[in-house]
N, C-alpha and C. Protein backbone atom coordinates (compact mmCIF):
# COMPACT_ATOMS: atom_id res chain seq x y z
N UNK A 1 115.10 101.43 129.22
CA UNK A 1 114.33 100.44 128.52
C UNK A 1 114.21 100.87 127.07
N UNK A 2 114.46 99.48 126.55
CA UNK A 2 114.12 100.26 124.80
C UNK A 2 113.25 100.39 124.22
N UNK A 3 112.71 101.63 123.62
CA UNK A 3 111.44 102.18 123.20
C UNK A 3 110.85 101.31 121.95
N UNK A 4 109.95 100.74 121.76
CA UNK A 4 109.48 99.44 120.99
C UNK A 4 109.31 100.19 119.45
N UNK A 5 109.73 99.39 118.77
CA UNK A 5 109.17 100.47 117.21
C UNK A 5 108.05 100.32 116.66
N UNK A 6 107.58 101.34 116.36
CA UNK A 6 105.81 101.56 115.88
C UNK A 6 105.85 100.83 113.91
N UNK A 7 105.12 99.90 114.00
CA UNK A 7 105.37 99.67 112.51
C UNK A 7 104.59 100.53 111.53
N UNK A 8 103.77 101.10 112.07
CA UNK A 8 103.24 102.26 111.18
C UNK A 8 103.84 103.58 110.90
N UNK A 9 104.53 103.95 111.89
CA UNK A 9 105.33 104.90 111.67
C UNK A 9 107.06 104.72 110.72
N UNK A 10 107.10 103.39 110.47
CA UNK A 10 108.35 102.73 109.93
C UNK A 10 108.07 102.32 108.72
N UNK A 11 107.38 102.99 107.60
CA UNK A 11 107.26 102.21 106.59
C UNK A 11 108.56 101.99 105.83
N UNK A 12 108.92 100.80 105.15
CA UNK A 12 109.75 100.62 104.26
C UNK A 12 109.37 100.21 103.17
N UNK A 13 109.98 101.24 102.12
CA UNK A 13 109.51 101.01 100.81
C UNK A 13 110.40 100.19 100.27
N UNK A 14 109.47 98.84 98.94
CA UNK A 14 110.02 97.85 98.65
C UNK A 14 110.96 98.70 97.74
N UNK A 15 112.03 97.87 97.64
CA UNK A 15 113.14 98.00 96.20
C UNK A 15 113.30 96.89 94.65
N UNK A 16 113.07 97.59 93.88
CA UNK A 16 113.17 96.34 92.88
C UNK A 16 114.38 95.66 92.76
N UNK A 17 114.43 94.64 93.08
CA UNK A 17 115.78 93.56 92.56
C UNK A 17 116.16 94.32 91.18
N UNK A 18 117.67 93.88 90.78
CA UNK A 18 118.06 94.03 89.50
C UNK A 18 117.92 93.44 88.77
N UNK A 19 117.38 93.84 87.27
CA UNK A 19 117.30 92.40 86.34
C UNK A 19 115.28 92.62 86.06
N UNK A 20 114.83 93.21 87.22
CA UNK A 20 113.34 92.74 87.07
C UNK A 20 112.97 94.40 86.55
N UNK A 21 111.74 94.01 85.48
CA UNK A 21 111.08 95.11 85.17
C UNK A 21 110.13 95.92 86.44
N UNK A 22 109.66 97.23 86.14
CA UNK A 22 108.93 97.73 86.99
C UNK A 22 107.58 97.21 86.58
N UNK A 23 107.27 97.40 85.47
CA UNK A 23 105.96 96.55 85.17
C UNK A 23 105.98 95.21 86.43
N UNK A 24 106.59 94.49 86.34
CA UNK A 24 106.10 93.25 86.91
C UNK A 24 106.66 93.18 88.47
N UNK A 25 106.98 94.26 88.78
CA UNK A 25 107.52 94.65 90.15
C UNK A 25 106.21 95.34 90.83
N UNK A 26 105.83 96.08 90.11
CA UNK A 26 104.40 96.73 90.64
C UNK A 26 103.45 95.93 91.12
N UNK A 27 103.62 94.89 89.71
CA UNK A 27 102.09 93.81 90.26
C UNK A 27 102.42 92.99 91.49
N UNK A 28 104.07 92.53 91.28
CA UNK A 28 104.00 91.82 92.62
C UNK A 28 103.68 92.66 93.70
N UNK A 29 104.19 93.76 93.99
CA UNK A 29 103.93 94.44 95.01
C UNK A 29 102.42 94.42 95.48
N UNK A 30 101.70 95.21 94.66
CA UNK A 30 99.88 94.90 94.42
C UNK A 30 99.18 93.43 94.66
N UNK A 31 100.14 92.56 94.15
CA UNK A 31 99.80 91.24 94.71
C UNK A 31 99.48 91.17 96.17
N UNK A 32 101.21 91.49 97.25
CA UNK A 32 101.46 91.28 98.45
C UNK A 32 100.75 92.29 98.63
N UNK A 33 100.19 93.23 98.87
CA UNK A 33 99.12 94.41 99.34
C UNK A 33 97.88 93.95 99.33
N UNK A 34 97.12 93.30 98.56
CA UNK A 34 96.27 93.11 98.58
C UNK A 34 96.04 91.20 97.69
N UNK A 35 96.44 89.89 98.52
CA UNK A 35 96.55 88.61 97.82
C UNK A 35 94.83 88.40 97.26
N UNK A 36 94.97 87.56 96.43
CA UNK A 36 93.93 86.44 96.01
C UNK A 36 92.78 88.12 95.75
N UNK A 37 93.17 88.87 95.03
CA UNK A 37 92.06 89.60 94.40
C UNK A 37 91.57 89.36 93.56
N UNK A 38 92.21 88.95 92.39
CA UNK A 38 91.75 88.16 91.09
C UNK A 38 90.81 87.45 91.64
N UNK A 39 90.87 86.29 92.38
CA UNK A 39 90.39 85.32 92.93
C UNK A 39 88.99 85.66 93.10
N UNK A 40 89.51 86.36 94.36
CA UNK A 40 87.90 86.62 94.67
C UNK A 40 86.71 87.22 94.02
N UNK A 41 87.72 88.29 93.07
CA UNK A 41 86.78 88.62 92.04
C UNK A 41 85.93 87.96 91.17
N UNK A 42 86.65 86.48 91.10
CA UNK A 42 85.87 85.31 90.27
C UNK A 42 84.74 84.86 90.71
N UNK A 43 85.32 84.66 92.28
CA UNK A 43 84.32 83.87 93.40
C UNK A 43 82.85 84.92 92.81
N UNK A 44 83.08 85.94 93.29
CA UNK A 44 81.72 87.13 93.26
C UNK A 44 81.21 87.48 91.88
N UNK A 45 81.55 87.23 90.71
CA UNK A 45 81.44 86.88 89.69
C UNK A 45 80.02 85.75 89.21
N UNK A 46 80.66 84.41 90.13
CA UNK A 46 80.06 83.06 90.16
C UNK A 46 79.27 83.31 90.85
N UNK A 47 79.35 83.68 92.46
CA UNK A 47 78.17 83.89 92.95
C UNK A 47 76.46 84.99 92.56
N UNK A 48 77.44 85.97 92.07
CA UNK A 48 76.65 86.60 91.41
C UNK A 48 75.68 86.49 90.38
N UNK A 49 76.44 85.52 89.19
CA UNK A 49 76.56 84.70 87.92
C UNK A 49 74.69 83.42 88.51
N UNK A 50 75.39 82.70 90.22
CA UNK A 50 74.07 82.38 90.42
C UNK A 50 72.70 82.65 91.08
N UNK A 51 72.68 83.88 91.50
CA UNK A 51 71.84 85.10 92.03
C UNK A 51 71.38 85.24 91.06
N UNK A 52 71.47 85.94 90.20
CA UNK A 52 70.89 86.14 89.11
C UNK A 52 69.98 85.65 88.29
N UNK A 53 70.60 84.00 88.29
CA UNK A 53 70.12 83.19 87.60
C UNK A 53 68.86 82.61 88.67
N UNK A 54 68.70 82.37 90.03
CA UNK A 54 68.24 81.95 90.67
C UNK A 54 66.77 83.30 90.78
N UNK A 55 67.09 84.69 90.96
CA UNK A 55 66.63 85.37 90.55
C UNK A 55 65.47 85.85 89.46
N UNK A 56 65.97 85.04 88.57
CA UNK A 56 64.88 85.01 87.06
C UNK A 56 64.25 84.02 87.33
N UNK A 57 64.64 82.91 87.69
CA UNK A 57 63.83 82.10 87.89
C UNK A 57 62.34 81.90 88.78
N UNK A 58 63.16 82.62 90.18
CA UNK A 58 61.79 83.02 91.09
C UNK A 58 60.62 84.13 90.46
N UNK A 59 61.69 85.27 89.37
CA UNK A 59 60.45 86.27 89.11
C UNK A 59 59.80 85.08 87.98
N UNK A 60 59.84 84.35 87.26
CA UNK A 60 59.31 84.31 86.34
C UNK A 60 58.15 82.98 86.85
N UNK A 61 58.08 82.30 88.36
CA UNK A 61 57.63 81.52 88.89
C UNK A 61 56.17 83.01 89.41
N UNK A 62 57.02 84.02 89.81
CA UNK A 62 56.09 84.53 90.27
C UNK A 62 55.04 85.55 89.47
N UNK A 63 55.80 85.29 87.84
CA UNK A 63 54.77 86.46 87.17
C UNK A 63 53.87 85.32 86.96
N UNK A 64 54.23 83.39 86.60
CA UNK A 64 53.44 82.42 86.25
C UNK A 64 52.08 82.43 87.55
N UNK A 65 52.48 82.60 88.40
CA UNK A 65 51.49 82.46 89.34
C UNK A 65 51.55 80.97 90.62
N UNK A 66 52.34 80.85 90.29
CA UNK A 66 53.29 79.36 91.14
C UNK A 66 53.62 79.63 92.14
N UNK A 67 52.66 78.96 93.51
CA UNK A 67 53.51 79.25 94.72
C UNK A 67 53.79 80.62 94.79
N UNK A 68 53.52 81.45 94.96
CA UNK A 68 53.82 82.96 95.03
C UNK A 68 54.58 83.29 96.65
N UNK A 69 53.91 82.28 97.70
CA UNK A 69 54.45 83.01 98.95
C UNK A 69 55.61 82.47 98.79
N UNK A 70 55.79 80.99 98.32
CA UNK A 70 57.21 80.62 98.19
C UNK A 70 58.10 81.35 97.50
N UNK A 71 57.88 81.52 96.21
CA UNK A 71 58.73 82.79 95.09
C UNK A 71 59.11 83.77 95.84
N UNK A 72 58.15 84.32 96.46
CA UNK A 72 58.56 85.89 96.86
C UNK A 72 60.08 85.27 98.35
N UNK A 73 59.59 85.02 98.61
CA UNK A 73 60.35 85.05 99.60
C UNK A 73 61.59 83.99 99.05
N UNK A 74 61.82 83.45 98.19
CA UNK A 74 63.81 82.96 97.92
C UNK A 74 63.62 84.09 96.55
N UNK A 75 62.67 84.68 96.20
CA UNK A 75 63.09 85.73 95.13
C UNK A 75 64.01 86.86 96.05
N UNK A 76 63.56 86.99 97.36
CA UNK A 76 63.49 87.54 98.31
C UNK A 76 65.46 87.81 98.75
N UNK A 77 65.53 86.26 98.78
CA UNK A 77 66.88 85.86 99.16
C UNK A 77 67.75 86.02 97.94
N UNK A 78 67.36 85.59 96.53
CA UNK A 78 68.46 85.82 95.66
C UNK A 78 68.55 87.29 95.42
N UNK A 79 67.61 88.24 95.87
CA UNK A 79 68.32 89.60 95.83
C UNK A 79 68.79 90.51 96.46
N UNK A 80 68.50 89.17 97.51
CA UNK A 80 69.88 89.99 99.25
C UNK A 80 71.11 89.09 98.61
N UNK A 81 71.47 88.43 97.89
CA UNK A 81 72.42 87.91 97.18
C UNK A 81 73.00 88.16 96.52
N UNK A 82 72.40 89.08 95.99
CA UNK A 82 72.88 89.84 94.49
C UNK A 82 73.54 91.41 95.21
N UNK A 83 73.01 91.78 96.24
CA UNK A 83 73.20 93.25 96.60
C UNK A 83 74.19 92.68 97.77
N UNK A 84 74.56 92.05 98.49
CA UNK A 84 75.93 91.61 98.93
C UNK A 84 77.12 91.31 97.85
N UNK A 85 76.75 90.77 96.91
CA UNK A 85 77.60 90.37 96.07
C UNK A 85 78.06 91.92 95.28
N UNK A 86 77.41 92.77 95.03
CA UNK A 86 77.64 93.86 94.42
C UNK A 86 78.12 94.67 95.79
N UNK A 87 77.91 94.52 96.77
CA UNK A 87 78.42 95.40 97.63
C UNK A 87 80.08 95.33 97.89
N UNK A 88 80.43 93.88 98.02
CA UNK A 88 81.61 93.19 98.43
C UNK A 88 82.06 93.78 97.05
N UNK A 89 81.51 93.45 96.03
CA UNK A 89 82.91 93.93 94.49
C UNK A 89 83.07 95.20 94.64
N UNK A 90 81.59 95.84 95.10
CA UNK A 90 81.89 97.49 95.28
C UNK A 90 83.48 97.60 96.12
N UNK A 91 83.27 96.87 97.43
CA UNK A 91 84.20 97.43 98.34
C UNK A 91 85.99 96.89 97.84
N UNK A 92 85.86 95.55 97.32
CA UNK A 92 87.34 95.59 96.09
C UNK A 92 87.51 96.77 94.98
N UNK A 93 87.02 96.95 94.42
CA UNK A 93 87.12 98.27 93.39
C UNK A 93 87.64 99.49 94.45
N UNK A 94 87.46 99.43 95.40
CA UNK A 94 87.96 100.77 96.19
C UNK A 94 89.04 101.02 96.55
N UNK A 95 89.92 99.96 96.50
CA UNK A 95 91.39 99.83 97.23
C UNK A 95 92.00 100.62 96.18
N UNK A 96 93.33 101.35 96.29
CA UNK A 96 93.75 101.98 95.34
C UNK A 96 94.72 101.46 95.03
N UNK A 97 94.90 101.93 92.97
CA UNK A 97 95.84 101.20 92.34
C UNK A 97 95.01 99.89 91.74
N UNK A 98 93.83 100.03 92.08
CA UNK A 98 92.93 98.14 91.20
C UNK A 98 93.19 98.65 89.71
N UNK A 99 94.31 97.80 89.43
CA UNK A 99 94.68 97.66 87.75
C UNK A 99 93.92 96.00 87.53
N UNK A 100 93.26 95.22 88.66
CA UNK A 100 92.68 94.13 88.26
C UNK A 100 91.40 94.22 86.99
């Protein structure tokens, strides 16, 4: 019977076509390793971008004195928002080789 091949144990390293720079051979590669990083980096950016903003808003409801049980608690939520959002960029920044 034929012994099945382990794809982890088989890596094949890409080759650059002729004609193409390594500069832009790298990124594709980095592309296919890891797709839509740029991307998401935007996404968490924006989301972040409205945490923040949602954020100031509740503290500054709650230094006014407005509804306070309400404030606290979506102040509550935009900064479990903000610390997911920083967690997730944390965990992109970790992959190695982020020239993003």
């Amino acid at each position: 019977m034929a012994k099945p091949s382990n794809p982890k144990t088989t890596s094949q390293q890409p080759t650059r076509p002729p004609g193409m720079s390594q500069e832009k051979f790298d990124r594709l590669v980095g592309e296919v390793q890891s797709p839509f990083k740029g991307f998401r980096k935007v996404i968490y950016g924006a989301v972040g971008a409205s945490g923040l903003v949602g954020a100031f808003i509740f503290f500054t409801q709650l230094l006014a004195g407005r509804d306070v049980n309400s404030a606290i608690s979506n102040l509550a939520v935009q900064l479990g928002v903000l610390g997911i959002v920083a967690f997730l960029f944390w965990l992109e920044g970790r992959g190695k080789g982020d020239s993003q």
